[in-house]
Protein backbone atom coordinates (compact mmCIF):
# COMPACT_ATOMS: atom_id res chain seq x y z
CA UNK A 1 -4.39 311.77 -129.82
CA UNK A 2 -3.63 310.59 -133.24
CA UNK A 3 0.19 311.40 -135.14
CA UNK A 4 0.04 312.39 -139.05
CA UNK A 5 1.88 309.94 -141.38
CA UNK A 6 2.90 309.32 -145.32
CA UNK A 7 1.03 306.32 -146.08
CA UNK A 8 2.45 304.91 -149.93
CA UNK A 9 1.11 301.84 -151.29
CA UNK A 10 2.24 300.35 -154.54
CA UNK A 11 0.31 297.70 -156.64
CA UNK A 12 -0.27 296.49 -160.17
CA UNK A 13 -1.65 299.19 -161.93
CA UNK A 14 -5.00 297.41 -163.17
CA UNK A 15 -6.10 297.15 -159.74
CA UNK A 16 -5.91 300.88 -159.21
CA UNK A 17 -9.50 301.53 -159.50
CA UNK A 18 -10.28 298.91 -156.85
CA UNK A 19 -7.91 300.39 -154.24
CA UNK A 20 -8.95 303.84 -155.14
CA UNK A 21 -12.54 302.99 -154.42
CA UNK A 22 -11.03 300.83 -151.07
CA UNK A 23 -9.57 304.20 -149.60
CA UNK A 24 -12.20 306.27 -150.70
CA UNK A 25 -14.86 304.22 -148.40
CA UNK A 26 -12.11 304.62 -145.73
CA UNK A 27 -11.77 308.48 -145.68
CA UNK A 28 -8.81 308.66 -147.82
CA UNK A 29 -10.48 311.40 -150.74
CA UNK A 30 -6.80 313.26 -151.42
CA UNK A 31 -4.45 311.52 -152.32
CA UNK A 32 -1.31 311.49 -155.47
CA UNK A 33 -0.85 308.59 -157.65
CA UNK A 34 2.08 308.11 -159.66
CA UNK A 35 2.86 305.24 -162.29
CA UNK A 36 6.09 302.82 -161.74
CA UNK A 37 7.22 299.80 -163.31
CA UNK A 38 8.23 296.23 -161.13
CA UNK A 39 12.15 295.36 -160.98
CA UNK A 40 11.59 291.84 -160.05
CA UNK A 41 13.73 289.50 -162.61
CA UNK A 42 12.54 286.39 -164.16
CA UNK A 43 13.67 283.96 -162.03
CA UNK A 44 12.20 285.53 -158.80
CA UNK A 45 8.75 286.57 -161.47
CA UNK A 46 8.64 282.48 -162.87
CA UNK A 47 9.02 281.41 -159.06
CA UNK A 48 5.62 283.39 -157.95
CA UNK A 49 3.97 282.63 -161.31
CA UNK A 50 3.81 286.33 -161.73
CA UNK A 51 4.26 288.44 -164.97
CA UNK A 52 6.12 291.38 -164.73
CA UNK A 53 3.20 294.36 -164.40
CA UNK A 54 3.33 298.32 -164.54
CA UNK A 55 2.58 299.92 -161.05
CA UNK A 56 1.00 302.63 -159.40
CA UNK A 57 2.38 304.15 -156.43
CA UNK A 58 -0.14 306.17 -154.32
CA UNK A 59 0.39 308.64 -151.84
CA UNK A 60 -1.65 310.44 -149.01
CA UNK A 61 -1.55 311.15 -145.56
CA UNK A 62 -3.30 309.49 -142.94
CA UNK A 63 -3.74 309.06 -138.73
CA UNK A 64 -2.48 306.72 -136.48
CA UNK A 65 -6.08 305.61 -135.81
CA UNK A 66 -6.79 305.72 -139.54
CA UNK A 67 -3.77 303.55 -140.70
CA UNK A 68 -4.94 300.29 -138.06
CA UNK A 69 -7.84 300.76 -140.07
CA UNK A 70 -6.78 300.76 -143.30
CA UNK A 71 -3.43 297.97 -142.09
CA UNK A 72 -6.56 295.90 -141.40
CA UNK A 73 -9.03 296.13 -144.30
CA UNK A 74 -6.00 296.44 -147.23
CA UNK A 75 -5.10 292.62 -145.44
CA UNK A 76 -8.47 291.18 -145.03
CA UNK A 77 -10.20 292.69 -147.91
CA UNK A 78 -7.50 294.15 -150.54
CA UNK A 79 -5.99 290.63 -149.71
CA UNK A 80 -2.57 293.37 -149.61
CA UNK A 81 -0.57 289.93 -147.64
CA UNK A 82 -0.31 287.77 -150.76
CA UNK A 83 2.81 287.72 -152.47
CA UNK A 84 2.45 289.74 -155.84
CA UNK A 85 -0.56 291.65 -154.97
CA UNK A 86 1.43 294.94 -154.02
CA UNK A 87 3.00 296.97 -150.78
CA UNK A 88 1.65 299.85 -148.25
CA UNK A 89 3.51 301.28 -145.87
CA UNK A 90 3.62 304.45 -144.00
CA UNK A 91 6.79 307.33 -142.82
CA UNK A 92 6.16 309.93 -140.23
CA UNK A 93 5.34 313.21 -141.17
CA UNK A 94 7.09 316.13 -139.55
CA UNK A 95 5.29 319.55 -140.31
CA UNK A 96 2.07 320.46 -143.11
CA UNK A 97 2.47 323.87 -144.26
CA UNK A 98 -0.84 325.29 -143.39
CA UNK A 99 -4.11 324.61 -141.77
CA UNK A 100 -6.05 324.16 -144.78
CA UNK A 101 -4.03 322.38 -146.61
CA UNK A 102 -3.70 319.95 -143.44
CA UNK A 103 -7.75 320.01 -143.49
CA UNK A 104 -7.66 319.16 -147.04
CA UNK A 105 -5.29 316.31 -147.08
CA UNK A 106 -6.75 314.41 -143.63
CA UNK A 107 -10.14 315.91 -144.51
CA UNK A 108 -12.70 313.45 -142.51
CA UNK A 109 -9.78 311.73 -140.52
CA UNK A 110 -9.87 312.56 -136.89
CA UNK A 111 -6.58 314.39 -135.71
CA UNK A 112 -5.43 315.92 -132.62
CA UNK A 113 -2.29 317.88 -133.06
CA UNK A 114 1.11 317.08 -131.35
CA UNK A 115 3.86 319.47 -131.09
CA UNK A 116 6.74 317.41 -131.87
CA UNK A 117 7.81 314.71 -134.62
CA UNK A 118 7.98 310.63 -134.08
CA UNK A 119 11.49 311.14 -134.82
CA UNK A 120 13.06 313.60 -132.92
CA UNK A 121 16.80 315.25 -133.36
CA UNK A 122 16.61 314.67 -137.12
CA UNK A 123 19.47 316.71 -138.82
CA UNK A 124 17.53 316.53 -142.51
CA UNK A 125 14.12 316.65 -143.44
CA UNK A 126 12.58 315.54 -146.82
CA UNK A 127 10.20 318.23 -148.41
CA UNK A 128 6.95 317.07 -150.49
CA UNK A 129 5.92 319.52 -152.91
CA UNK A 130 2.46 319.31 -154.84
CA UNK A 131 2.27 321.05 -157.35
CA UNK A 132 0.41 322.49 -160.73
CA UNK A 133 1.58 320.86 -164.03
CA UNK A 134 4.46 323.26 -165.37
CA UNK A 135 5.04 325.01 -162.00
CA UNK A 136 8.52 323.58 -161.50
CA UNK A 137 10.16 326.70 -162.26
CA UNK A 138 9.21 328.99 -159.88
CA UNK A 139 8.57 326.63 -157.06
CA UNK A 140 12.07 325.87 -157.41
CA UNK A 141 12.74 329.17 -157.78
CA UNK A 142 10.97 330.30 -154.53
CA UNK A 143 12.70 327.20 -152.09
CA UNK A 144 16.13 328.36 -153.72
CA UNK A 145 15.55 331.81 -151.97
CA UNK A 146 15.51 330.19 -149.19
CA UNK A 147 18.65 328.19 -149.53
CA UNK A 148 17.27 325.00 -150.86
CA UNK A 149 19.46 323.06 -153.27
CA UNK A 150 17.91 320.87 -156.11
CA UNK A 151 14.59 318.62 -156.27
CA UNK A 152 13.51 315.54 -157.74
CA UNK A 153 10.34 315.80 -160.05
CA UNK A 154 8.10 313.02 -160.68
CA UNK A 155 4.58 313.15 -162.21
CA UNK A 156 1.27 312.61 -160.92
CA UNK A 157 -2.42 312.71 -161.00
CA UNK A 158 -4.38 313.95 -158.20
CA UNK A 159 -7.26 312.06 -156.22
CA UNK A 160 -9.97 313.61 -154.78
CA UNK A 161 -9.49 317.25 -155.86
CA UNK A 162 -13.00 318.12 -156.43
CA UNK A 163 -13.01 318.25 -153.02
CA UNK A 164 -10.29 321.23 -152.66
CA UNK A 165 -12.46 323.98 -153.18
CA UNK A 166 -14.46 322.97 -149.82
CA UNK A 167 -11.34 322.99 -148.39
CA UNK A 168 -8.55 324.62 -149.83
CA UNK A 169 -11.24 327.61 -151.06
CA UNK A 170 -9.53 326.50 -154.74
CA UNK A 171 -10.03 324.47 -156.98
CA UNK A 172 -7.61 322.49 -157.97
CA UNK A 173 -6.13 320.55 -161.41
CA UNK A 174 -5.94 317.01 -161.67
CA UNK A 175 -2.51 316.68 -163.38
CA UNK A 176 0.31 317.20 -160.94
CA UNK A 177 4.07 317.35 -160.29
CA UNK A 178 5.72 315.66 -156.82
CA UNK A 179 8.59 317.66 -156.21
CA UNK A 180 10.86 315.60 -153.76
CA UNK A 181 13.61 318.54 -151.88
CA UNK A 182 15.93 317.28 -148.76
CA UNK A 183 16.98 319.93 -146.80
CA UNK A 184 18.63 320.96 -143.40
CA UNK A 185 16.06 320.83 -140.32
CA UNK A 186 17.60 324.12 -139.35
CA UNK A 187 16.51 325.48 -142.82
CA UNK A 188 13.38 323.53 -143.35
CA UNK A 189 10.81 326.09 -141.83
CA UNK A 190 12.56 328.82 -143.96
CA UNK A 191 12.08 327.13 -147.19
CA UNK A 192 8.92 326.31 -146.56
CA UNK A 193 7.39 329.66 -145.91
CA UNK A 194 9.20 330.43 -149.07
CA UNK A 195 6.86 328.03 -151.26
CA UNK A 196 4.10 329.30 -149.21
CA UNK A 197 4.34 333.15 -149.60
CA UNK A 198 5.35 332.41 -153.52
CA UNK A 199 3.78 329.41 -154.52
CA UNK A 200 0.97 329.09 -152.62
CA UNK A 201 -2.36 328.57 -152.83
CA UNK A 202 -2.83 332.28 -153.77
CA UNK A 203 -0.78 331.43 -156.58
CA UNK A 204 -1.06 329.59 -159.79
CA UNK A 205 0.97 326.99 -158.55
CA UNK A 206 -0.86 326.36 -155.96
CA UNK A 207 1.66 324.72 -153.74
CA UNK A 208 0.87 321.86 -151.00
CA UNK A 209 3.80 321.19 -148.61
CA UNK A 210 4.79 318.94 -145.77
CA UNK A 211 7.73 317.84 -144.40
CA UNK A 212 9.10 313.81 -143.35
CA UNK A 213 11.86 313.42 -141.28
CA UNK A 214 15.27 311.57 -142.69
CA UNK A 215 17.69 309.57 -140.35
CA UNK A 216 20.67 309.84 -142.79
CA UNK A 217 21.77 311.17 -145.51
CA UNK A 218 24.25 311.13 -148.53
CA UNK A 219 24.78 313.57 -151.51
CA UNK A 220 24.56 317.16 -149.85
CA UNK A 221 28.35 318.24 -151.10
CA UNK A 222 27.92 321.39 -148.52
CA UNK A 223 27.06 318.90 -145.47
CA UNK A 224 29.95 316.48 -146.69
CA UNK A 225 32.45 319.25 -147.23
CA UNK A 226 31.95 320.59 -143.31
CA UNK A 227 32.35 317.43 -142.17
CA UNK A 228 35.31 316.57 -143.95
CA UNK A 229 37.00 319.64 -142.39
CA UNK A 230 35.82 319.20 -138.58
């Protein structure tokens, strides 16, 4: 029995091809890559003998099983342990909002399903929304119906989505937008089937959603208000 996680790796952006190629051969075909830029000052930069580099920050979701795999070959081969070279790590993943999109982003990863989180008794949850370029709107507009507050957009480019019509029974577009929504657990099942009946893959926004847990949180004024008055 395998769990589901959130794996995001961030290197130097002209060695994106190679690790795109590296999880490719390893099973990982979906996955979201956005670009980022190194905060590392000079001092810390001249000590390394590093320059400071653009960097891409990829995202998909892999297995237990998988992830020893990958740990493994990203150390030995990707050579991911060196100082400068780049960072992976992986959160658990709580909930995928539908079986096909759950077949498209494991796709030939072996999974067994479990019925509860890693983390359990979470009181906030941290929705992933993948969505169509220019879909913001109304995929905002749908999770607000459900009592969401605000997101956090940032842009990507999808991996692997000539494979989504095998899988999804759509095809999908490369360009993409990573909408990032925390929410209550006790609302996160609402707001999801929201998205889902109204931006989902019947829909030109064709919505992927899944769910990570979060241990703490600061910012929600409703939260912080109720708990200022108990």
């Amino acid at each position: 029995m395998s769990r589901l996680y959130m794996m995001v790796t961030i290197t130097n952006r002209n060695m994106r091809h190679k690790f795109q190629e590296f999880f490719e051969t390893h099973g990982q075909q979906a996955a979201f890559a956005a670009l980022g830029r190194g905060t590392a000052n000079s001092e810390i930069l001249d000590y390394l003998g590093l320059e400071a580099s653009e960097k891409v920050i990829t995202f998909s979701i892999v297995t237990g099983q998988n992830w020893k795999q990958l740990r493994h070959g990203l150390i030995r081969k990707m050579q991911l342990d060196i100082p400068g070279t780049g960072i992976s790590f992986i959160i658990p993943v709580s909930s995928i909002g539908g079986k096909r999109v759950l077949e498209f982003l494991i796709q030939n990863q072996t999974f067994e399903k479990e019925e509860e989180s890693e983390l359990k008794g979470t009181e906030h949850e941290l929705l992933v929304v993948i969505i169509n370029q220019g879909s913001i709107d109304s995929v905002m507009s749908a999770a607000r119906s459900a009592n969401a507050g605000g997101g956090t957009v940032i842009h990507a480019r999808g991996i692997g989505m000539e494979t989504a019509e095998k899988f999804l029974g759509v095809s999908l577009a490369a360009e993409k937008e990573i909408i990032f929504i925390v929410a209550k657990s006790s609302e996160k099942n609402a707001i999801m089937k929201a998205i889902m009946d109204k931006s989902g893959l019947a829909s030109k926004d064709k919505a992927l959603v899944f769910s990570l847990p979060v241990t703490s949180v600061i910012g929600l004024r409703k939260d912080e208000e109720s708990e200022e008055d108990v």
